[in-house]
Protein backbone atom coordinates (compact mmCIF):
# COMPACT_ATOMS: atom_id res chain seq x y z
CA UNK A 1 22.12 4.83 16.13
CA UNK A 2 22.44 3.28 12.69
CA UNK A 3 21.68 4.75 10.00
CA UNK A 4 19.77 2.27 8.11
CA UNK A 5 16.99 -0.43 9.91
CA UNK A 6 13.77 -2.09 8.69
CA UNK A 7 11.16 -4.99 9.93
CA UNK A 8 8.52 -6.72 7.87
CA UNK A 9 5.96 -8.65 9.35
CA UNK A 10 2.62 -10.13 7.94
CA UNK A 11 -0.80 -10.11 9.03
CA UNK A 12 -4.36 -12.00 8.60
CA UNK A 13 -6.57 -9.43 6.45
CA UNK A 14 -8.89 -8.75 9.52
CA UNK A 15 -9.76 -4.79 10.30
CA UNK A 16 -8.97 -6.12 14.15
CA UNK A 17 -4.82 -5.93 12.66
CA UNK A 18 -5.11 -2.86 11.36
CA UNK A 19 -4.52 -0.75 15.03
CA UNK A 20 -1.44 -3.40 15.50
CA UNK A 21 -0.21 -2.31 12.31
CA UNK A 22 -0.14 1.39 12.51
CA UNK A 23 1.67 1.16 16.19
CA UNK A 24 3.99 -1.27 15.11
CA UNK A 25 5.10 1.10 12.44
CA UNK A 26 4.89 4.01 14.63
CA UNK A 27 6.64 2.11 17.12
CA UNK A 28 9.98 1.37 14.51
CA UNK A 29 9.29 4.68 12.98
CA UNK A 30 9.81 6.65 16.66
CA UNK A 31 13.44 5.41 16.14
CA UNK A 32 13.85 8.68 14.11
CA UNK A 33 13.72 12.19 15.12
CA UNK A 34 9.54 12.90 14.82
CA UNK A 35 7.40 15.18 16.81
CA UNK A 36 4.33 12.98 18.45
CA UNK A 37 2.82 15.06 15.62
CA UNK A 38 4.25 13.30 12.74
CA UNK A 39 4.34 9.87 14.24
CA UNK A 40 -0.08 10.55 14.71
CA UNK A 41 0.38 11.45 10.51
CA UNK A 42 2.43 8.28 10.28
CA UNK A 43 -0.41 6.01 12.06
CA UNK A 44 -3.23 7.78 9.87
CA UNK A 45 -1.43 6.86 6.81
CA UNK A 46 -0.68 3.17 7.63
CA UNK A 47 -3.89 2.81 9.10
CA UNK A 48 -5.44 4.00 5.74
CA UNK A 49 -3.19 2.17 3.59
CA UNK A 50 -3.71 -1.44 5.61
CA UNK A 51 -7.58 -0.73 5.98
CA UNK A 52 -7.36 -0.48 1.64
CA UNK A 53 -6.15 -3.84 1.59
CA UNK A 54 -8.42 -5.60 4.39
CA UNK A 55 -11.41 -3.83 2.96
CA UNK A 56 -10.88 -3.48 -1.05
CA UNK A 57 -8.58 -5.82 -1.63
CA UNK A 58 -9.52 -8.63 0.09
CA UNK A 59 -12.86 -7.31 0.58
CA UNK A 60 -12.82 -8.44 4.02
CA UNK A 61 -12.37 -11.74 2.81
CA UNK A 62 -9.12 -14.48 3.93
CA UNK A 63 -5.86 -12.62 2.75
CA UNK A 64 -2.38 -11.63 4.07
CA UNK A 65 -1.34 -7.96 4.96
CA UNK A 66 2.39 -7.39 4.09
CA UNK A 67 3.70 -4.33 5.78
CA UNK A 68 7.58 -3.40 5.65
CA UNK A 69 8.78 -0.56 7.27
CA UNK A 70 12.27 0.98 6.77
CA UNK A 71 14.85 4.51 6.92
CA UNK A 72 17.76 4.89 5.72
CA UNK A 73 19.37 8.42 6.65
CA UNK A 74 16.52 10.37 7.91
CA UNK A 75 13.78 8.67 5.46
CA UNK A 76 11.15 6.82 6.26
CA UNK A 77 10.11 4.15 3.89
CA UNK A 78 6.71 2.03 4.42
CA UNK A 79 5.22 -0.69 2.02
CA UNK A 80 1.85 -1.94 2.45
CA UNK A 81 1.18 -4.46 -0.12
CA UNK A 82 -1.82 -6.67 -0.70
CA UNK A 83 -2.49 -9.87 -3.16
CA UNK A 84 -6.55 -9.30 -3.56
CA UNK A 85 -8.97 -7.49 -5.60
CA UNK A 86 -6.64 -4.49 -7.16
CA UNK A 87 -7.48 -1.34 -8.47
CA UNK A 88 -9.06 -0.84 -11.73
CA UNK A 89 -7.65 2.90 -11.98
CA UNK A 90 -5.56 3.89 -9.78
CA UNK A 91 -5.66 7.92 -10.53
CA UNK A 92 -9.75 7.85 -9.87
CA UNK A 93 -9.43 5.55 -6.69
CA UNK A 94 -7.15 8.41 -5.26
CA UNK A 95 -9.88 11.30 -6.17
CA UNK A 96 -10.81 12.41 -2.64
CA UNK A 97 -14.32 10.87 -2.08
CA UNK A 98 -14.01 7.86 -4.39
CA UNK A 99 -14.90 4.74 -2.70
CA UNK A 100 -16.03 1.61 -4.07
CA UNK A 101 -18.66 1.33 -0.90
CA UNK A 102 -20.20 4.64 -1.15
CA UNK A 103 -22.74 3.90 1.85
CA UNK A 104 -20.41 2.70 4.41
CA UNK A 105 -17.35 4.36 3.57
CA UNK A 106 -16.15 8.36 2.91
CA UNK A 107 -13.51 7.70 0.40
CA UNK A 108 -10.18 9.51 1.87
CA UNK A 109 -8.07 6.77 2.41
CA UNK A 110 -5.62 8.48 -0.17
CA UNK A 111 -6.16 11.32 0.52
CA UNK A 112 -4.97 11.14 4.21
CA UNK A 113 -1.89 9.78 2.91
CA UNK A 114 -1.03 12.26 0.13
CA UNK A 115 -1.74 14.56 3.17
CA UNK A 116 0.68 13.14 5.58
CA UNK A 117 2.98 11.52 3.75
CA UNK A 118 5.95 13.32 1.26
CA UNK A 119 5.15 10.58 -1.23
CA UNK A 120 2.58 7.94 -2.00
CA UNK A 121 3.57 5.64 -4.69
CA UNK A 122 0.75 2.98 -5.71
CA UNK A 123 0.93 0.31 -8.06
CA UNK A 124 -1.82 -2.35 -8.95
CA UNK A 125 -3.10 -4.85 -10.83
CA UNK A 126 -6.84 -5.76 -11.20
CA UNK A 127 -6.80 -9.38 -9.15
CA UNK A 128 -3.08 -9.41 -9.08
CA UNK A 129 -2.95 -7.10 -6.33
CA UNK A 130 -1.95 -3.80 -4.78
CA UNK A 131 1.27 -1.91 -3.33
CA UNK A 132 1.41 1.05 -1.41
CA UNK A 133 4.37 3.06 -0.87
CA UNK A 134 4.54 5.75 1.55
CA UNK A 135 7.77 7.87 2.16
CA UNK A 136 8.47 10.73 4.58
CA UNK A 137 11.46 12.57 5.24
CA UNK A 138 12.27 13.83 8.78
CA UNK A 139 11.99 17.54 8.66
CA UNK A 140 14.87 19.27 9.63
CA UNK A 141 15.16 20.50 13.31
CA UNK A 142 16.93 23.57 14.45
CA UNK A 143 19.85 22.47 16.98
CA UNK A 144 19.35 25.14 20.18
């Protein structure tokens, strides 16, 4: 197996993409050594991540999803990056049980992917846009 690979593909903002997206990734991401474990934490964090941009960003509105997904080595790389709305302040929209839509939605997005993820890295600017970056190592496995 090589030890480097990526894809990128785009997507309509439309919450019907957002299951493709997560088992696409998933899919590409089972290249690497994960339990069916991991690759469930990898789904929950994409699916969080692309449902951001569909629902803040574009606000449900017409928009493109860009989703690249990559390892090099035994790292997992994925980018999730929107052209919509952006994010005001980006430290408060990752407080667990911020949301912009208090009555229809919980507010964990980030949360879930701090929690699944090694590293979220989020940058944004207010009707510029939004990327996420979400990075996860493959844990090392004892050989027996």
């Amino acid at each position: 197996m090589a030890s480097e690979n990526w894809v990128k593909f785009e997507i309509p903002s439309d919450t019907r993409n957002v299951a493709f997206a997560r088992t696409a990734v998933a899919l590409f991401a089972s290249q690497l050594d994960w339990t069916l474990d991991e690759l469930e934490d990898i789904k929950v964090a994409v699916s969080e991540a692309v449902s951001n941009s569909v629902i803040h960003g574009y606000q449900l509105q017409e928009g493109i999803v860009y989703v690249e997904a990559s390892y090099q080595d035994q790292q997992l790389t994925i980018v999730i990056e929107d052209f919509g709305q952006g994010i005001p302040d980006i430290e408060q929209a990752q407080e667990a049980g911020y949301t912009t839509i208090p009555e229809e939605r919980m507010g964990l997005g980030f949360t879930f992917m701090h929690e699944y993820m090694d590293k979220v890295l989020v940058e944004s600017q207010v009707q510029k846009g939004t990327k996420v970056t979400l990075i996860k190592q493959v844990p090392p496995r004892s050989e027996g």
